[in-house]
Protein backbone atom coordinates (compact mmCIF):
# COMPACT_ATOMS: atom_id res chain seq x y z
CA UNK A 1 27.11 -6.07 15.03
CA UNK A 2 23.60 -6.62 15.26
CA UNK A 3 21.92 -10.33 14.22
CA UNK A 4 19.51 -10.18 11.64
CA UNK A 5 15.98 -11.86 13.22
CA UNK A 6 14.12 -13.06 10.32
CA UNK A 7 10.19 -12.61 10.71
CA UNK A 8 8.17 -15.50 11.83
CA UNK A 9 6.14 -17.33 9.03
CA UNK A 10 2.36 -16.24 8.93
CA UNK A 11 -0.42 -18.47 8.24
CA UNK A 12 -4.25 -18.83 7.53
CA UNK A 13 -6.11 -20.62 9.03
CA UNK A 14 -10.01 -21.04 7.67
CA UNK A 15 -12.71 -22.12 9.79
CA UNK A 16 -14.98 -23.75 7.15
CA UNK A 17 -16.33 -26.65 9.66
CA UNK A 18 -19.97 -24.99 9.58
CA UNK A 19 -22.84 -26.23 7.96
CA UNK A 20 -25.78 -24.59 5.25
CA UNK A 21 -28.71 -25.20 7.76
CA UNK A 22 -29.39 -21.71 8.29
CA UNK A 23 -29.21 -21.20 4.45
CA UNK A 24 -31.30 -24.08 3.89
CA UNK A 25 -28.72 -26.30 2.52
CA UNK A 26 -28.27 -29.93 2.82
CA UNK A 27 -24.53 -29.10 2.37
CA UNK A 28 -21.91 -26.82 4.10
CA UNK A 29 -22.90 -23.23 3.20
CA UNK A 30 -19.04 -23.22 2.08
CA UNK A 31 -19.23 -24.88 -0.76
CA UNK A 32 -22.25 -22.80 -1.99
CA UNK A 33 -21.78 -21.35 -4.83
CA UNK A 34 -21.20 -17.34 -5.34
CA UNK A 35 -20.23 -16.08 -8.62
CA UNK A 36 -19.84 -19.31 -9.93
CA UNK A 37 -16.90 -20.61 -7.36
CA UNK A 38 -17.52 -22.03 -3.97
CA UNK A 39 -17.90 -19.49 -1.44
CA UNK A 40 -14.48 -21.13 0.22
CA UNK A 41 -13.02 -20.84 -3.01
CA UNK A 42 -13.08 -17.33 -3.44
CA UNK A 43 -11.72 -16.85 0.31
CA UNK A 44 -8.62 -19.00 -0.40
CA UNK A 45 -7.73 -16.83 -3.59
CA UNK A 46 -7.63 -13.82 -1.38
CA UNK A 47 -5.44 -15.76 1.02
CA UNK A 48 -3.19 -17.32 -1.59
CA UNK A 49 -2.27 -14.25 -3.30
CA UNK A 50 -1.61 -11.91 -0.11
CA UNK A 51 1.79 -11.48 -0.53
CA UNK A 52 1.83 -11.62 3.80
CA UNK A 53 0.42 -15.28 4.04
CA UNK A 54 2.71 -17.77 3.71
CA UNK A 55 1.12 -21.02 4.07
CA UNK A 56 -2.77 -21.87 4.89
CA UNK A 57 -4.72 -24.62 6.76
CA UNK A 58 -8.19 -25.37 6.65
CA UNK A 59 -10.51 -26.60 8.64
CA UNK A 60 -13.15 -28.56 7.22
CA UNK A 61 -16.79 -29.93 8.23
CA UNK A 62 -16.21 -33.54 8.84
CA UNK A 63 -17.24 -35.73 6.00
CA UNK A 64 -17.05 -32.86 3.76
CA UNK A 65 -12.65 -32.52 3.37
CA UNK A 66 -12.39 -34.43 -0.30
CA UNK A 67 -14.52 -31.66 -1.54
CA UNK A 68 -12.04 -29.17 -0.51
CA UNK A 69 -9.08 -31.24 -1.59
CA UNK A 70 -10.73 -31.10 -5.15
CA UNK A 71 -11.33 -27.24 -5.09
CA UNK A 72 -7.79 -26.79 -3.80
CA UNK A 73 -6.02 -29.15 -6.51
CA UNK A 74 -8.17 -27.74 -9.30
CA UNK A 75 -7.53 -24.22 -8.52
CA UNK A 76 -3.63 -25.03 -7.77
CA UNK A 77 -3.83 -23.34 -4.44
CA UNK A 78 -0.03 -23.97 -3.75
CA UNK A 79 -0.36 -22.37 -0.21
CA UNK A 80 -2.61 -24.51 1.63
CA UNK A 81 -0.70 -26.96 3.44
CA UNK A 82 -3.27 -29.03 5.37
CA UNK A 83 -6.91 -29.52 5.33
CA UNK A 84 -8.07 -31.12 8.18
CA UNK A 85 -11.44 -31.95 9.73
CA UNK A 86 -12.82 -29.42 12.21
CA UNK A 87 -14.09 -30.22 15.57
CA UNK A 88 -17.84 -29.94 16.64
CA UNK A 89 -17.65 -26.63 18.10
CA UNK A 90 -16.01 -23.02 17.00
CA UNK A 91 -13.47 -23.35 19.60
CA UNK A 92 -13.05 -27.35 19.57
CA UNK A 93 -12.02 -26.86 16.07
CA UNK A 94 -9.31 -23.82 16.93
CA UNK A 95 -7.67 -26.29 19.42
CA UNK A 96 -7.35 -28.82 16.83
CA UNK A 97 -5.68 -25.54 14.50
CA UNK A 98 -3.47 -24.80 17.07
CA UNK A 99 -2.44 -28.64 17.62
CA UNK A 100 -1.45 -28.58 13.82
CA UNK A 101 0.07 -25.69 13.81
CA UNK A 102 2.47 -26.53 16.71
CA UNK A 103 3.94 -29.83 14.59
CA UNK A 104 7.34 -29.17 13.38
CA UNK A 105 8.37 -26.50 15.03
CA UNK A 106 11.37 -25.72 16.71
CA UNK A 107 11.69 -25.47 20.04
CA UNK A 108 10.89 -21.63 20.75
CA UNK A 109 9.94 -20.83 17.35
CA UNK A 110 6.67 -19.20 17.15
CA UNK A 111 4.44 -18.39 14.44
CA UNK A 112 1.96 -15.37 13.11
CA UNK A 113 -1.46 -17.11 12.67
CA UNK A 114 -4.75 -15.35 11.43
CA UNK A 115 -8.36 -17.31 11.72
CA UNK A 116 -10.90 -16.52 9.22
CA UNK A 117 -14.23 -17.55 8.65
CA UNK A 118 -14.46 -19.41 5.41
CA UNK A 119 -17.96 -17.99 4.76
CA UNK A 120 -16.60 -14.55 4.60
CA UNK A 121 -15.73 -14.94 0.74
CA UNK A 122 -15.25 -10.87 0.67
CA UNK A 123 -12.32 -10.20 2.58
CA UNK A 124 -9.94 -7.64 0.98
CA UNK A 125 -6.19 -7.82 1.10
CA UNK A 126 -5.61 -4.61 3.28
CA UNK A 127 -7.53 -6.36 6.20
CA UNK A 128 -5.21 -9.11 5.76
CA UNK A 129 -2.04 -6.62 5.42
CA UNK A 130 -2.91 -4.56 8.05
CA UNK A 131 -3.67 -7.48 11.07
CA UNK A 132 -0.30 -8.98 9.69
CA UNK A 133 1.06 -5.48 10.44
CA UNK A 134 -0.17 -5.39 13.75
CA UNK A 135 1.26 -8.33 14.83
CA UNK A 136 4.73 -6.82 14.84
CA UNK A 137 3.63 -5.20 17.86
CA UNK A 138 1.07 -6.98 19.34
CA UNK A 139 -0.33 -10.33 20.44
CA UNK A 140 -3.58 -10.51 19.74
CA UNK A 141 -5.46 -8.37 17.07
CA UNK A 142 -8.98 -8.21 16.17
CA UNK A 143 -10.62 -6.83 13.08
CA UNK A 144 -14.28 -4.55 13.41
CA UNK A 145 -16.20 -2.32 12.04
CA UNK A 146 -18.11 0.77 13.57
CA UNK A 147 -21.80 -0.06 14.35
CA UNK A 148 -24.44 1.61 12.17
CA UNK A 149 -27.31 0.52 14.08
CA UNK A 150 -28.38 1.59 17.64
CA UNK A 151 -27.66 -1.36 19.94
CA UNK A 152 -30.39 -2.25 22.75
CA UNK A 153 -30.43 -4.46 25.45
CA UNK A 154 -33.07 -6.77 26.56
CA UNK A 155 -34.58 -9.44 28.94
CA UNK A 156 -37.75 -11.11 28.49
CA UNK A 157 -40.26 -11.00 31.30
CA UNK A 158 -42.19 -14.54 30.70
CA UNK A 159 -45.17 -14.19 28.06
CA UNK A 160 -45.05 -10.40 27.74
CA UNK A 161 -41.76 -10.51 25.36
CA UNK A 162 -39.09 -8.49 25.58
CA UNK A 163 -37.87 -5.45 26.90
CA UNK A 164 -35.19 -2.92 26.42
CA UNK A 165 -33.00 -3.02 29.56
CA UNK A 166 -29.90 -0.78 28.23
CA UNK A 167 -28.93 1.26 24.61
CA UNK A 168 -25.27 1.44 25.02
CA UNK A 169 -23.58 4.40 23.29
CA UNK A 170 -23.30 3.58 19.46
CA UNK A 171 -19.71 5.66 19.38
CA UNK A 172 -17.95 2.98 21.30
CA UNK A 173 -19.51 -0.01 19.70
CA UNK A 174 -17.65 -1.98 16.74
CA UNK A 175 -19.32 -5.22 15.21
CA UNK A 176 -16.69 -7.78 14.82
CA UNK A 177 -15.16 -9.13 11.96
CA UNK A 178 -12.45 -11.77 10.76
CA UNK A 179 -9.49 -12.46 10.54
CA UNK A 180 -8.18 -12.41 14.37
CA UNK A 181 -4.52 -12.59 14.79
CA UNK A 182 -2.47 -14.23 17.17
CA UNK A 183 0.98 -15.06 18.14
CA UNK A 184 0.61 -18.92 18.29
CA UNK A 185 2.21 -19.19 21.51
CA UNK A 186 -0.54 -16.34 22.65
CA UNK A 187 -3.58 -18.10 21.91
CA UNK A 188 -2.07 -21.50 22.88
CA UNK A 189 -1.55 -19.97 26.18
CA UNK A 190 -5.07 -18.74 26.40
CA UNK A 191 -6.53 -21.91 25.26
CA UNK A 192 -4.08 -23.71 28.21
CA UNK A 193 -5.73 -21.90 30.69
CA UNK A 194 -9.09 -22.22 29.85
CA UNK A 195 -8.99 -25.60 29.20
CA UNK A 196 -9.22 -25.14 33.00
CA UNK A 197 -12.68 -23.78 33.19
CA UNK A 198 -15.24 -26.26 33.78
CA UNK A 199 -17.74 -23.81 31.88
CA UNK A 200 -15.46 -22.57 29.44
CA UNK A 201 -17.19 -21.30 25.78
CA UNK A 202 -16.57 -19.31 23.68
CA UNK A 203 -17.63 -18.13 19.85
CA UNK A 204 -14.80 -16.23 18.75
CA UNK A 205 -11.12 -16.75 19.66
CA UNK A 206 -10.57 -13.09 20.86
CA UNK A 207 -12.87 -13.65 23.80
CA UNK A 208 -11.06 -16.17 24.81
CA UNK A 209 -7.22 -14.06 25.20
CA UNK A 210 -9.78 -11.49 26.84
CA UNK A 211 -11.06 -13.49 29.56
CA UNK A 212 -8.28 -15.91 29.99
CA UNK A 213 -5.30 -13.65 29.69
CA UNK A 214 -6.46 -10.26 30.65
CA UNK A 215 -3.41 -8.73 30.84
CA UNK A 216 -2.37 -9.14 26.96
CA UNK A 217 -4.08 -6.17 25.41
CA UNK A 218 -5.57 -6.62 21.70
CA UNK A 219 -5.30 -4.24 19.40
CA UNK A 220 -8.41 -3.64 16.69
CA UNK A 221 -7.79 -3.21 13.32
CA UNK A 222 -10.46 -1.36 11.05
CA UNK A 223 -12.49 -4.25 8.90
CA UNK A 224 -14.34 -3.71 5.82
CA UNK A 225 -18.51 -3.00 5.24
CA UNK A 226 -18.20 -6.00 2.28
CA UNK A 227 -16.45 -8.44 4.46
CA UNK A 228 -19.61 -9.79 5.24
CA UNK A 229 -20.82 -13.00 6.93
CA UNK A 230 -22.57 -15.39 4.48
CA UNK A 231 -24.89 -16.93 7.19
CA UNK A 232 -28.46 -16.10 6.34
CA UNK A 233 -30.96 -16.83 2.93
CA UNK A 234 -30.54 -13.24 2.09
CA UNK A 235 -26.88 -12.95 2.66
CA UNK A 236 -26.15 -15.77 -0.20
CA UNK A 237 -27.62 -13.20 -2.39
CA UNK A 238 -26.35 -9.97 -1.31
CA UNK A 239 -22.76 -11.55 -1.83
CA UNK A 240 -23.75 -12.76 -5.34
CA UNK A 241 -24.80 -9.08 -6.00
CA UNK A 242 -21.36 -8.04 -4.52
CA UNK A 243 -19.33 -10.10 -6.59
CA UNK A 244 -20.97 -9.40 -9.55
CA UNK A 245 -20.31 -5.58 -9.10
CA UNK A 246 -17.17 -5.58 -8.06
CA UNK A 247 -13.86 -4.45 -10.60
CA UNK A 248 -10.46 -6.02 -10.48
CA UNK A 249 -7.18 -4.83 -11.31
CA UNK A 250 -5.65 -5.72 -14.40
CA UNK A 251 -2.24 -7.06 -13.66
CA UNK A 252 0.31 -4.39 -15.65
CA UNK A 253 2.92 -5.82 -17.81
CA UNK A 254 6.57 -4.33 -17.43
CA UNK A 255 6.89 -2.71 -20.81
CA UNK A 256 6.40 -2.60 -24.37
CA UNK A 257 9.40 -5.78 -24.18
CA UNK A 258 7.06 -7.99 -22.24
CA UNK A 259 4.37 -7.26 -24.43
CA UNK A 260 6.65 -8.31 -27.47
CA UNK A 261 7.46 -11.39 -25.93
CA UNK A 262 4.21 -12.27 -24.69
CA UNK A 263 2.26 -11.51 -27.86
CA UNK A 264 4.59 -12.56 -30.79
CA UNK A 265 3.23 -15.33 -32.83
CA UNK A 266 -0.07 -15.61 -31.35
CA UNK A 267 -3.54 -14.83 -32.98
CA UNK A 268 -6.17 -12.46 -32.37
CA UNK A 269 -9.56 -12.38 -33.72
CA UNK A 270 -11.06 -8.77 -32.60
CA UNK A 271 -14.93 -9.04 -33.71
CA UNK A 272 -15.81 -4.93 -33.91
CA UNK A 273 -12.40 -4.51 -35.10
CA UNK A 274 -13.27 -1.59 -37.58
CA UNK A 275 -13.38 1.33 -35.43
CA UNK A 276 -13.07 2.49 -31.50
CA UNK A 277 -12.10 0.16 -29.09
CA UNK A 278 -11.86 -2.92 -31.25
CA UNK A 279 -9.92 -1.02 -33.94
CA UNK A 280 -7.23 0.14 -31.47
CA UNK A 281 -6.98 -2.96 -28.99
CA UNK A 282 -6.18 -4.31 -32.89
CA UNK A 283 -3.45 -2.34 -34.19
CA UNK A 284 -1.94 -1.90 -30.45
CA UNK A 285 -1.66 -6.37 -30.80
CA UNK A 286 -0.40 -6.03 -34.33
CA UNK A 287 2.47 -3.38 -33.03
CA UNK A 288 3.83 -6.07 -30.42
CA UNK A 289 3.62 -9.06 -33.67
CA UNK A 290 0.76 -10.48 -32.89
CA UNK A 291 -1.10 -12.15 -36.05
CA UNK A 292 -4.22 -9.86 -35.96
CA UNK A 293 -7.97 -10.75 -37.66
CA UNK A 294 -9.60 -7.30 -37.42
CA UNK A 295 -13.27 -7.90 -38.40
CA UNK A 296 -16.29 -5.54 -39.09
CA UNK A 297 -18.54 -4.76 -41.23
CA UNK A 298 -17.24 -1.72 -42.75
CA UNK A 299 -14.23 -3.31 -43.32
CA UNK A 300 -14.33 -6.94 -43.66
CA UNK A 301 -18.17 -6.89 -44.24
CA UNK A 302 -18.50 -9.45 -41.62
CA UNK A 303 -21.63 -9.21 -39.54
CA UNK A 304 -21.27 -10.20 -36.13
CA UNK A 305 -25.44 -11.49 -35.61
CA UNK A 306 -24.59 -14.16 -38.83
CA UNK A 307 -23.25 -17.34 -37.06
CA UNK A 308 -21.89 -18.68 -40.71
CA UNK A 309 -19.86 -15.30 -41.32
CA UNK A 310 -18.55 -15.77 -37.57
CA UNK A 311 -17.73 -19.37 -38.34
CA UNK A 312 -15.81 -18.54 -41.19
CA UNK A 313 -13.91 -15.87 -39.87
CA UNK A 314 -12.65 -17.59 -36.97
CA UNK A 315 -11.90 -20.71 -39.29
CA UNK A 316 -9.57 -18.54 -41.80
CA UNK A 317 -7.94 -17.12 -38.86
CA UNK A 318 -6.98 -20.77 -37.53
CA UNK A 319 -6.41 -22.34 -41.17
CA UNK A 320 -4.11 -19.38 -41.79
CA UNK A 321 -1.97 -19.21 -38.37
CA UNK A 322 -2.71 -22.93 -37.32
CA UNK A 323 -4.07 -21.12 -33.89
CA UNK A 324 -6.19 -19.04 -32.53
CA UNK A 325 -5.10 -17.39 -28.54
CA UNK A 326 -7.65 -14.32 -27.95
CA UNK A 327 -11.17 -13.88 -29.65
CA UNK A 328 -12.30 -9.56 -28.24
CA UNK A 329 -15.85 -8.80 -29.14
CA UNK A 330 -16.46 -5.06 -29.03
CA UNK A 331 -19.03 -5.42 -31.89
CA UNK A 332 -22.40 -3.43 -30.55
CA UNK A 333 -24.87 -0.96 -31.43
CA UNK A 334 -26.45 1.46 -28.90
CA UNK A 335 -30.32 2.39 -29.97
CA UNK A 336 -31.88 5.01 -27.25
CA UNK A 337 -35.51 5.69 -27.20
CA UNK A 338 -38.81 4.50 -25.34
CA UNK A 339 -39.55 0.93 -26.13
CA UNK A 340 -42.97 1.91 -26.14
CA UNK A 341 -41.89 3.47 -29.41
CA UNK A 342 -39.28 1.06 -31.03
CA UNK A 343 -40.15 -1.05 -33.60
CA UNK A 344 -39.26 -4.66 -34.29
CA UNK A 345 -36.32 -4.22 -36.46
CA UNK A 346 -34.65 -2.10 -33.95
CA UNK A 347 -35.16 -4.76 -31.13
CA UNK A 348 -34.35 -7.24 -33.43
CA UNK A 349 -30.92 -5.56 -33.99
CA UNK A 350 -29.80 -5.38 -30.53
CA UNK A 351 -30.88 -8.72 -29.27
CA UNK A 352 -28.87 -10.34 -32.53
CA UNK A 353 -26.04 -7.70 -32.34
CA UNK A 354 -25.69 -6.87 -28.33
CA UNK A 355 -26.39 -10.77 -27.19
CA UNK A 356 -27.04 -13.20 -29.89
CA UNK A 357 -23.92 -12.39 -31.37
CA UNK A 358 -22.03 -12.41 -28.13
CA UNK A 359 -23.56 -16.14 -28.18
CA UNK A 360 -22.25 -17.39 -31.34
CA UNK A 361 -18.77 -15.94 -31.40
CA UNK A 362 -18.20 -17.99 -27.74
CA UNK A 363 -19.93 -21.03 -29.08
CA UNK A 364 -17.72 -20.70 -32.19
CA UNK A 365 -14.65 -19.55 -30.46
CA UNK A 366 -14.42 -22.45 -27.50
CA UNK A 367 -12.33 -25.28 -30.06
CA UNK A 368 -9.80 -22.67 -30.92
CA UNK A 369 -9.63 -21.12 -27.50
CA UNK A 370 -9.49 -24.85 -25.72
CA UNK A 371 -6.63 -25.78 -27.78
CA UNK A 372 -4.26 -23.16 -27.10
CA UNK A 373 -5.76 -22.34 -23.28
CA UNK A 374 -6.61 -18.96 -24.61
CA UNK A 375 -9.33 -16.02 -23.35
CA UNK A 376 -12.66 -14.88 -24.59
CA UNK A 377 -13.00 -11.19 -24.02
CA UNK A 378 -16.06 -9.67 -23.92
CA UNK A 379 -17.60 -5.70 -23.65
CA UNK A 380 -20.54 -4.44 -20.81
CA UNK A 381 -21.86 -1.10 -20.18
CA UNK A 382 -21.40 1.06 -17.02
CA UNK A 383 -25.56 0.76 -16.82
CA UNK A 384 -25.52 -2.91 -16.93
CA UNK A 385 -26.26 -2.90 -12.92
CA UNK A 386 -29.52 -0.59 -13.43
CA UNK A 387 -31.82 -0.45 -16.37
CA UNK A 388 -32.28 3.36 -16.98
CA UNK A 389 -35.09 4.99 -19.06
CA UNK A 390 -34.52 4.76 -22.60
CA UNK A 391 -31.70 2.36 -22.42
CA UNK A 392 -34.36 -0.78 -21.87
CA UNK A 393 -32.55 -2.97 -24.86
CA UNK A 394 -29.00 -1.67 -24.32
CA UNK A 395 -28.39 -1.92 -20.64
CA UNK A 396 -30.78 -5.57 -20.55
CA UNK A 397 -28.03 -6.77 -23.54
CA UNK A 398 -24.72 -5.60 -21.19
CA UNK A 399 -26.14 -6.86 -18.37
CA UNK A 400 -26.43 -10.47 -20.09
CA UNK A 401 -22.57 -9.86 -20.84
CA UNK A 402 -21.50 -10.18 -17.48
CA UNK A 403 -23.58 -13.51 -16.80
CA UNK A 404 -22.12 -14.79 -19.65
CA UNK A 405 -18.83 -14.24 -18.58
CA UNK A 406 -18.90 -15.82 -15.15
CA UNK A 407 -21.09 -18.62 -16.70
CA UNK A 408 -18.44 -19.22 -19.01
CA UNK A 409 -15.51 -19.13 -16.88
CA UNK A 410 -16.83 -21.74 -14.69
CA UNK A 411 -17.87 -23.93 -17.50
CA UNK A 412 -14.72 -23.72 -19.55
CA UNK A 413 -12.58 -23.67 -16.73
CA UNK A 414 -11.67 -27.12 -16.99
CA UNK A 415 -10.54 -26.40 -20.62
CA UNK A 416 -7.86 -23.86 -19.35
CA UNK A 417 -10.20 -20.97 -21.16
CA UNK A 418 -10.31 -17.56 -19.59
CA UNK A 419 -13.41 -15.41 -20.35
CA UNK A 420 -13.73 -12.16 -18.65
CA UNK A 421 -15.47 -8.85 -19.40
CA UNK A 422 -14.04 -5.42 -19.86
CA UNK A 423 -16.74 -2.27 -18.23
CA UNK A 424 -15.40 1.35 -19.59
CA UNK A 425 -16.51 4.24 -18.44
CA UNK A 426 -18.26 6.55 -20.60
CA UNK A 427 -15.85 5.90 -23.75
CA UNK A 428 -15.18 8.31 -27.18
CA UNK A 429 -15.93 6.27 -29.60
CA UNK A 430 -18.34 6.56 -32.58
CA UNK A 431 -20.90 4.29 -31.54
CA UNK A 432 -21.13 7.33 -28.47
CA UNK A 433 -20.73 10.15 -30.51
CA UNK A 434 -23.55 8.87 -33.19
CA UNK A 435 -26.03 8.23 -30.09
CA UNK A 436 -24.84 11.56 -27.91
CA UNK A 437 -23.24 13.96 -30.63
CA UNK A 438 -20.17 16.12 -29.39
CA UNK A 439 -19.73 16.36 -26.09
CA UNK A 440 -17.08 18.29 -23.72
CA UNK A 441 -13.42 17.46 -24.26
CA UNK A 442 -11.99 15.45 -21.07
CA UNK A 443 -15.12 13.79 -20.24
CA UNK A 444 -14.49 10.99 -21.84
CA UNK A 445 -12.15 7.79 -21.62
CA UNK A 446 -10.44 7.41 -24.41
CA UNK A 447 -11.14 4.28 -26.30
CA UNK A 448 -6.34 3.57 -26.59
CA UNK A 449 -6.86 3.81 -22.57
CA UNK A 450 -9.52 0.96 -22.72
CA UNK A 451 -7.78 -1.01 -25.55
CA UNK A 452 -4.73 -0.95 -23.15
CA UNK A 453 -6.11 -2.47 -20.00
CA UNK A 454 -8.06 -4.90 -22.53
CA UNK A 455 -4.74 -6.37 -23.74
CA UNK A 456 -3.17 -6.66 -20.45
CA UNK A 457 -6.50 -8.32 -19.66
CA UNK A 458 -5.99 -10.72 -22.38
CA UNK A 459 -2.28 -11.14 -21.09
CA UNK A 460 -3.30 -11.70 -17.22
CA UNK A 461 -4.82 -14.87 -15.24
CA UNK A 462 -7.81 -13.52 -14.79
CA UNK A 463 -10.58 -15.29 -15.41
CA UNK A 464 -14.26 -14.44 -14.48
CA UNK A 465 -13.95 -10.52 -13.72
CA UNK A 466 -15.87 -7.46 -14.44
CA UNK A 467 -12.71 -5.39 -15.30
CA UNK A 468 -13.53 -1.04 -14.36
CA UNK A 469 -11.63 0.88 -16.36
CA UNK A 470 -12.36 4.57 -15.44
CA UNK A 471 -10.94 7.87 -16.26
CA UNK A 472 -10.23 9.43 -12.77
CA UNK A 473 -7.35 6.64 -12.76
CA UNK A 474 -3.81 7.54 -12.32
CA UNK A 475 -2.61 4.88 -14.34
CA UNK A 476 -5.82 5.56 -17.10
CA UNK A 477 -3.37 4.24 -19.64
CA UNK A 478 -3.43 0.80 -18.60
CA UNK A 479 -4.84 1.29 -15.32
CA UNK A 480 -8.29 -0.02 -13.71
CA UNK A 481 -10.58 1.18 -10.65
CA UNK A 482 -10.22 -2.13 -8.47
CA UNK A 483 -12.59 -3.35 -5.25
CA UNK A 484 -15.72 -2.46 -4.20
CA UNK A 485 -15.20 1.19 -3.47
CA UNK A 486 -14.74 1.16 -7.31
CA UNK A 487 -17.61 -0.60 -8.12
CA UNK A 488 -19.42 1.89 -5.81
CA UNK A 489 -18.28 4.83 -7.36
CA UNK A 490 -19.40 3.28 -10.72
CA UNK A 491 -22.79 2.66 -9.56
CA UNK A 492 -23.03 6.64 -7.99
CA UNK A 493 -21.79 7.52 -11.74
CA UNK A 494 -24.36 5.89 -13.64
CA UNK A 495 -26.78 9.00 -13.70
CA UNK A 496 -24.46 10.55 -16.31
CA UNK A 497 -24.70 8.31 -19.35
CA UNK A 498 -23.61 5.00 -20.50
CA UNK A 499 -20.39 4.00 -21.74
């Protein structure tokens, strides 16, 4: 009968002992902020919810580990096991990884472990899956990317500059990325031996198996173009840009059961509640016994862009129920023409409708919602990441939707409050087909397939997100485009119309 061998744990291990001078910071360029978490921040969440990691260590710039002890405890990482002070070099502060990594272990016990840069905040999980993979087979696994840019060679020849020497061919050359994976007892052994070396440096940890143990081979895994390097002024941007466009799943729940369960006895207050989106994400709460306030103005007469008829609306809904768990605002009004040619009432209307009313209802909503640890859900536009012509006050309002969002999730945070921001594809509702007319059947998402996703949304963790929901899903009913291959596609898409 053959013995069972159970797999060997696998753990993180972020390199985070850098420092923001080549950003220009007087602090580590780690704890820079990106989409309104610290840039380490958002590489632990990847890490702590890969199913493949187990348990994470990180290495820290000395002077700088209470910072990260406060990020981990307030986010309730409950994977990272150590955080530790790094050493003054890249590979000084691997051998100190590897000297906590060996403690406790059992004689012969060895251990998957995969080093990341902490200042690559957009790692994806598959890079992660697949290195964790590969280290069923192999010993030593690197992650890169094919180059896109011709590679030259040079040498400088004294006052004249430099030279091109070599161009190497492009097909073989990859630009390398993190994680790297090891067996432990692999890159101990490499590290052994070139502790050795009177000259020995190094700047990455693969180099190091290559040239000190030549005969283990390492396998390459295929990175990611977003998994970028956060190192220079400009990259602090582009991953601020990167974040903000990209779409995350919405977590499914198992059945209309768990929706029962989950929503019985709470409150919703869906602002835009009269028709479309609003109207269905409504009645689909109210099926599964929620307490449901569906507002509008054709049917409640409440105006969204009066702060006193907001006020009292949510105030009925809490003096009725004694509580108030989701506030949805789908309330909005799409105006297209040349703003050349629009005159001030029509402006007037979408600021107050599309982003002063947005305003209020969060301002109004936050007592209720910080009571009961509840979510703010808000509405954006597919053309919120590029003005187009004729859209001026429309796509300028959804684009303010999804700074408010990630503005509000880090400042209610503290209070337990989710806010996050559903983006539909082009949608059927009336608000479209009163701008647009008819238009082909299929073409459109239909506005149940948005109010679905919204309310497991509203049911989910998330906090912070731009949420795709797109119609080229094979889950449309509750499903979302997720990543940046989404967001992409969303972008490409934008030619055809707004949502």
């Amino acid at each position: 009968m053959s013995q069972h061998i159970a797999k060997p744990r696998t753990t993180a291990v972020i390199l985070a002992g850098g420092t923001g001078q080549r950003v220009g910071l007087s602090i580590p360029k780690q704890l820079l902020k990106i989409a309104g978490k610290a840039v380490i921040e958002h590489t632990l969440t990847t890490f702590e919810k890969a199913d493949s990691i187990d348990d994470i260590i990180v290495l820290m710039a000395p002077g700088y580990v209470p910072d990260i002890e406060k990020i981990v405890a307030k986010a309730g990482f409950t994977k990272v096991k150590k955080i530790i002070e790094g050493g003054s070099t890249r590979n000084e502060t691997t051998e100190r990884a590897i000297e906590a990594l060996g403690e406790g272990l059992a004689e012969g016990e060895d251990l998957n472990v995969l080093f990341h840069d902490a200042v690559r905040p957009l790692l994806g999980r598959r890079v992660i899956d697949d290195c964790v993979a590969a280290l069923e087979r192999y010993q030593a696994v690197d992650v890169a990317i094919p180059s896109a840019d011709t590679i030259i060679v040079t040498r400088t020849h004294g006052e004249d500059g430099e030279f091109i020497t070599e161009i190497p061919d492009r097909s073989r050359l990859r630009r390398g990325q993190t994680p790297q994976a090891f067996k432990l007892s692999t890159i101990k052994r490499a590290y052994e031996v070139a502790a050795g070396d009177p000259n020995f440096q190094a700047t990455d940890d693969c180099s190091v198996v290559l040239k000190y143990l030549p005969d283990v081979p390492i396998h390459v895994v295929a990175g990611d173009e977003y998994n970028m390097k956060v190192t220079q002024p400009v990259d602090v941007f582009i991953a601020d840009k990167l974040f903000q466009l990209a779409s995350t799943a919405a977590p499914e729940q198992n059945g209309d059961e768990a929706y029962r369960e989950l929503l019985t006895g709470k409150t919703f207050v869906v602002f835009g509640g009269s028709y479309g989106i609003g109207k269905d994400i409504a009645e689909l709460a109210e099926s599964y016994g929620a307490k449901v306030y569906a507002l509008g103005r054709s049917t409640t007469g409440t105006h969204v862009e009066n702060p006193e008829e907001v006020d009292d609306a949510l105030s009925k809904a809490y003096g009725e129920t004694g509580r108030i768990d989701y506030v949805v605002n789908t309330a909005g009004v799409l105006r297209i023409g040349k703003l050349a040619e629009t005159d001030n009432a029509t402006i007037e209307e979408a600021l107050k409708v599309n982003y002063l009313a947005p305003v209020q209802i969060a301002r109004s909503s936050y007592k209720y919602l910080a009571e009961t640890k509840g979510q703010l859900l808000l509405y954006t536009s597919s053309s919120y990441t590029r003005g187009r012509a004729e859209y001026s006050l429309y796509s300028s309002t959804k684009a303010a939707m999804v700074n408010l969002t990630q503005a509000l999730s880090d400042e209610w945070a503290g209070d337990g409050i989710r806010v996050n921001c559903i983006n539909p594809e082009r949608t059927a509702t009336p608000m479209r087909t009163k701008a647009f007319g008819q238009e082909p059947a299929g073409t459109l998402l239909s506005s149940e397939a948005v109010a679905r996703t919204s309310l497991d949304v509203l049911l989910s963790e998330l906090t912070g997100h731009v949420i795709d929901v797109r119609q080229q899903d094979p889950t449309a009913s509750a499903g979302t485009a997720s990543g940046f291959e989404a967001a992409l596609a969303s972008v490409l898409d934008r030619q055809d119309g707004v949502a």
